[in-house]
Protein backbone atom coordinates (compact mmCIF):
# COMPACT_ATOMS: atom_id res chain seq x y z
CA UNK A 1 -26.50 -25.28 -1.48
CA UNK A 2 -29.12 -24.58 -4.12
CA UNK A 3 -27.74 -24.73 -7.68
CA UNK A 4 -27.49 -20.32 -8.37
CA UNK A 5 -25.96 -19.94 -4.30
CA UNK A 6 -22.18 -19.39 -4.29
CA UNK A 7 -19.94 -20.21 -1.26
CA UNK A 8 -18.24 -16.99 -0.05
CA UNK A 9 -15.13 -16.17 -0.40
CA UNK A 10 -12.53 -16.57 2.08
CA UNK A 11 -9.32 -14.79 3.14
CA UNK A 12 -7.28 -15.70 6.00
CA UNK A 13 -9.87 -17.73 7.37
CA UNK A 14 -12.58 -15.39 7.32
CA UNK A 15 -14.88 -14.59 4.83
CA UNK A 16 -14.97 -11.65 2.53
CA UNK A 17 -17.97 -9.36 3.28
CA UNK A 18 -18.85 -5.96 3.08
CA UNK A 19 -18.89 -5.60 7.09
CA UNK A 20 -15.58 -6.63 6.91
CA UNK A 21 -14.51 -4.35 3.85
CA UNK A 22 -16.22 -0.84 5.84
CA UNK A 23 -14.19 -2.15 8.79
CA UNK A 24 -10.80 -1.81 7.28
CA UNK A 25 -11.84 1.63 5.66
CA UNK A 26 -13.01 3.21 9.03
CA UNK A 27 -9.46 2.16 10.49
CA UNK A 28 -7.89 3.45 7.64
CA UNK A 29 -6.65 0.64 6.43
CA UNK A 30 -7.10 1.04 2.55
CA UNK A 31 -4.23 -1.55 1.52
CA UNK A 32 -6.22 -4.71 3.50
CA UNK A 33 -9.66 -3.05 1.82
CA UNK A 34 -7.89 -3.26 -1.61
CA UNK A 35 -6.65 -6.98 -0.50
CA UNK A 36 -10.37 -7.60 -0.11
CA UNK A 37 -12.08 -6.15 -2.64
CA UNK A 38 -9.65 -7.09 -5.74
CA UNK A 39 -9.37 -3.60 -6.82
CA UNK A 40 -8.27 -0.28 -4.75
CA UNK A 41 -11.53 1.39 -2.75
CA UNK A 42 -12.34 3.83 -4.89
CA UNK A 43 -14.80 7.29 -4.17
CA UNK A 44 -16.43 9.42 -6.60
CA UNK A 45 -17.65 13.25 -6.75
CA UNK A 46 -17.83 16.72 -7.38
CA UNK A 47 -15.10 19.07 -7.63
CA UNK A 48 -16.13 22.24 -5.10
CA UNK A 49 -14.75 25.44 -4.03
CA UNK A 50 -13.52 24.87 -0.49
CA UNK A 51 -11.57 27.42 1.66
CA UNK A 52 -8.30 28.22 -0.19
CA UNK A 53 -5.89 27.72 2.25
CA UNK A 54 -3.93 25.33 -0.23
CA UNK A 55 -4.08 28.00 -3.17
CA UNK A 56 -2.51 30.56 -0.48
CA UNK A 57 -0.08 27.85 0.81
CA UNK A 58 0.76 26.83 -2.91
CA UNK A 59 -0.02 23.46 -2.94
CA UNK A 60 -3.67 24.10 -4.73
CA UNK A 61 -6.28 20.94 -4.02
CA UNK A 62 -9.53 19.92 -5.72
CA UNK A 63 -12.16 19.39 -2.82
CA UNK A 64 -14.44 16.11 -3.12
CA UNK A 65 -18.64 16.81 -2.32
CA UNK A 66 -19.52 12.97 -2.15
CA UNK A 67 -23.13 11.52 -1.79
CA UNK A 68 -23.58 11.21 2.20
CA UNK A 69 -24.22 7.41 1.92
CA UNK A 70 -20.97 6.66 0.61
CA UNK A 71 -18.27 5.12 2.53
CA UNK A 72 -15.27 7.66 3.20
CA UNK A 73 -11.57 6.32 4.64
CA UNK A 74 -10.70 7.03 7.92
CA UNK A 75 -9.50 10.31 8.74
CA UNK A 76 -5.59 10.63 7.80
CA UNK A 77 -3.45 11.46 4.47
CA UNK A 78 -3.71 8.90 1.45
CA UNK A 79 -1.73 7.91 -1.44
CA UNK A 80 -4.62 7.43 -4.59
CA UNK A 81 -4.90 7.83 -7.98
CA UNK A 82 -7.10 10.58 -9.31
CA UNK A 83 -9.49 10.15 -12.35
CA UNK A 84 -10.52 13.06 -14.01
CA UNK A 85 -12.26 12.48 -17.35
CA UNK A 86 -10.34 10.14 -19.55
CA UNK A 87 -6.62 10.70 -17.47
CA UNK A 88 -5.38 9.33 -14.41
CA UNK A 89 -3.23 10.80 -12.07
CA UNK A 90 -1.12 10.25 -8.66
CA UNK A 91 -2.89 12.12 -6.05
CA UNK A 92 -1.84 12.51 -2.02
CA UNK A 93 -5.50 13.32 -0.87
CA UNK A 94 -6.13 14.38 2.72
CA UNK A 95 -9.69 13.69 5.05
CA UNK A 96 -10.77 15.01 7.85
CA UNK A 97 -10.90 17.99 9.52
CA UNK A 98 -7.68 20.41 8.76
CA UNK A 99 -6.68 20.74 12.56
CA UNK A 100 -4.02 22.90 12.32
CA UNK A 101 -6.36 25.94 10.86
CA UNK A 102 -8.14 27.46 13.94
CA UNK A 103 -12.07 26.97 13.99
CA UNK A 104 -12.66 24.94 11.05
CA UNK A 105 -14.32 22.24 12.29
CA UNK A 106 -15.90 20.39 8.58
CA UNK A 107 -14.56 17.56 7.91
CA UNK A 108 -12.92 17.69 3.95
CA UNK A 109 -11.46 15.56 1.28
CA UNK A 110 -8.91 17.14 -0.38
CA UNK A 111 -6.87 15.81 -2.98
CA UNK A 112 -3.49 17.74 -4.29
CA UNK A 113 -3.05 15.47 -7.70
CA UNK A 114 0.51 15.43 -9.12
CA UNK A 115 1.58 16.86 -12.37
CA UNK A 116 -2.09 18.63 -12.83
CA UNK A 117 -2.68 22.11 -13.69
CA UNK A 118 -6.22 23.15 -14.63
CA UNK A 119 -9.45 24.35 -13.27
CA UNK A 120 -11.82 21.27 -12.80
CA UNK A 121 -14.35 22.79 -10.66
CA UNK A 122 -17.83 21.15 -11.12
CA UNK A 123 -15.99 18.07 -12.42
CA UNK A 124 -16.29 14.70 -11.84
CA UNK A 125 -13.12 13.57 -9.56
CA UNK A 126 -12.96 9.73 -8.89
CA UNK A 127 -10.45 8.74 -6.36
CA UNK A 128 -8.98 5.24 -5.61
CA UNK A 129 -6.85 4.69 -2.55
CA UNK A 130 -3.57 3.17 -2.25
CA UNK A 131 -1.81 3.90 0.80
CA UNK A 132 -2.06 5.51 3.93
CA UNK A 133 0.29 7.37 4.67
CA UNK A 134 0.14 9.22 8.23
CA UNK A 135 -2.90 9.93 10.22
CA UNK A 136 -4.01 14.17 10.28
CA UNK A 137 -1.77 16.24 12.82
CA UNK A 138 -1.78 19.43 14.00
CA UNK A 139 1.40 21.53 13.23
CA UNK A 140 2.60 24.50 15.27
CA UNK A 141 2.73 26.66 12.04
CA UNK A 142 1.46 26.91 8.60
CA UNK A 143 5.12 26.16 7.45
CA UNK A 144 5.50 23.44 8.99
CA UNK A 145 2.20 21.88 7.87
CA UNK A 146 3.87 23.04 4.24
CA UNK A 147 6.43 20.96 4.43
CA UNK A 148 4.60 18.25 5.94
CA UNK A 149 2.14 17.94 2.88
CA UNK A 150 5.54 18.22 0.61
CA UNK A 151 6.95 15.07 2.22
CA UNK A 152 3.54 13.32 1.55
CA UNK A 153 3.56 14.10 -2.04
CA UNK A 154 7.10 12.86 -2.51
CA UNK A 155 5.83 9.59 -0.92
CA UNK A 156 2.35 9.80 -2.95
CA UNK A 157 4.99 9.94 -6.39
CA UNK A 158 6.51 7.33 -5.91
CA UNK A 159 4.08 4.66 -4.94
C-alpha cells in the first residue's frame, strides 16, 4: 500500500462503501445507512408549493424539490430532523407517491416538522433521517390516513 492509500473501513466484515451505503437507502433502511456513514443520511432542497391536501387535512407539510442526482430513501414514512436556517427541528417526513389520493401518481417528499409554524416557501429545508417508521399505505378514507400520519408524528416526537 503506497504511503497516501488508506485501508477501507470495515463493518461486520464487509467494507464500508458507497454501493453499500445507496443499498441500505433504497431498502429503506436509514438506521444501518446512519451506522455506515457516522452521521444520519441527510437530503437537502427547496421548499415548493405542492398540492395542499395536508393544509386541508390540517397537518400542513413543506414539500422537498431536490437535485435529480441525489440519493432519496426508499419510499415509506421517516422519522428526521429538519434544518431550516439556523434551527433544527423533529420532522415525520413522508416519500413516495400519496396512494391513498386518487390519480396522483408523482412521487413527493413531504415533511410535517414538529412545533413549526411559518411560511418557508423558497427556503432551504435540509433533512436528516432517523428512523423508518412504516412503509406508504393506502387508507380507505382521508380520516383514516389522518390519524395514521398523527400516530407517526407521536412516534417522530419522541425519537
Amino acid at each position: 500500500m503506497a504511503a497516501w492509500e488508506l485501508a477501507l473501513l470495515e463493518l461486520d466484515g464487509a467494507p464500508v462503501t458507497s454501493t453499500r451505503i445507496r443499498a441500505c437507502l433504497r431498502q429503506g433502511q436509514v438506521e444501518e445507512a446512519a451506522r455506515l456513514l457516522g452521521r444520519p443520511y441527510g437530503l437537502a432542497g427547496t421548499v415548493v408549493s405542492g398540492r395542499q391536501a395536508g393544509r386541508e387535512m390540517g397537518i400542513c407539510t413543506a414539500n422537498l424539490s431536490v437535485a435529480a442526482d441525489r440519493m432519496v430513501p426508499a419510499d415509506g414514512v421517516y422519522a428526521a430532523f429538519a434544518r431550516i436556517g439556523d434551527g433544527i427541528h423533529r420532522a415525520a417526513v413522508s416519500i413516495g407517491v400519496p396512494v391513498t389520493f386518487d390519480g396522483v401518481t408523482e412521487s413527493t417528499i413531504e415533511a410535517h416538522i414538529l412545533d413549526f409554524d411559518r411560511d418557508i416557501y423558497g427556503e432551504e429545508l435540509g433533512l436528516s433521517f432517523v428512523e423508518h417508521l412504516r412503509p406508504m399505505i393506502r387508507f380507505d378514507s382521508t380520516e383514516d390516513l389522518v390519524a395514521q400520519i398523527e400516530r407517526d408524528i407521536e412516534r417522530a416526537s419522541s425519537i
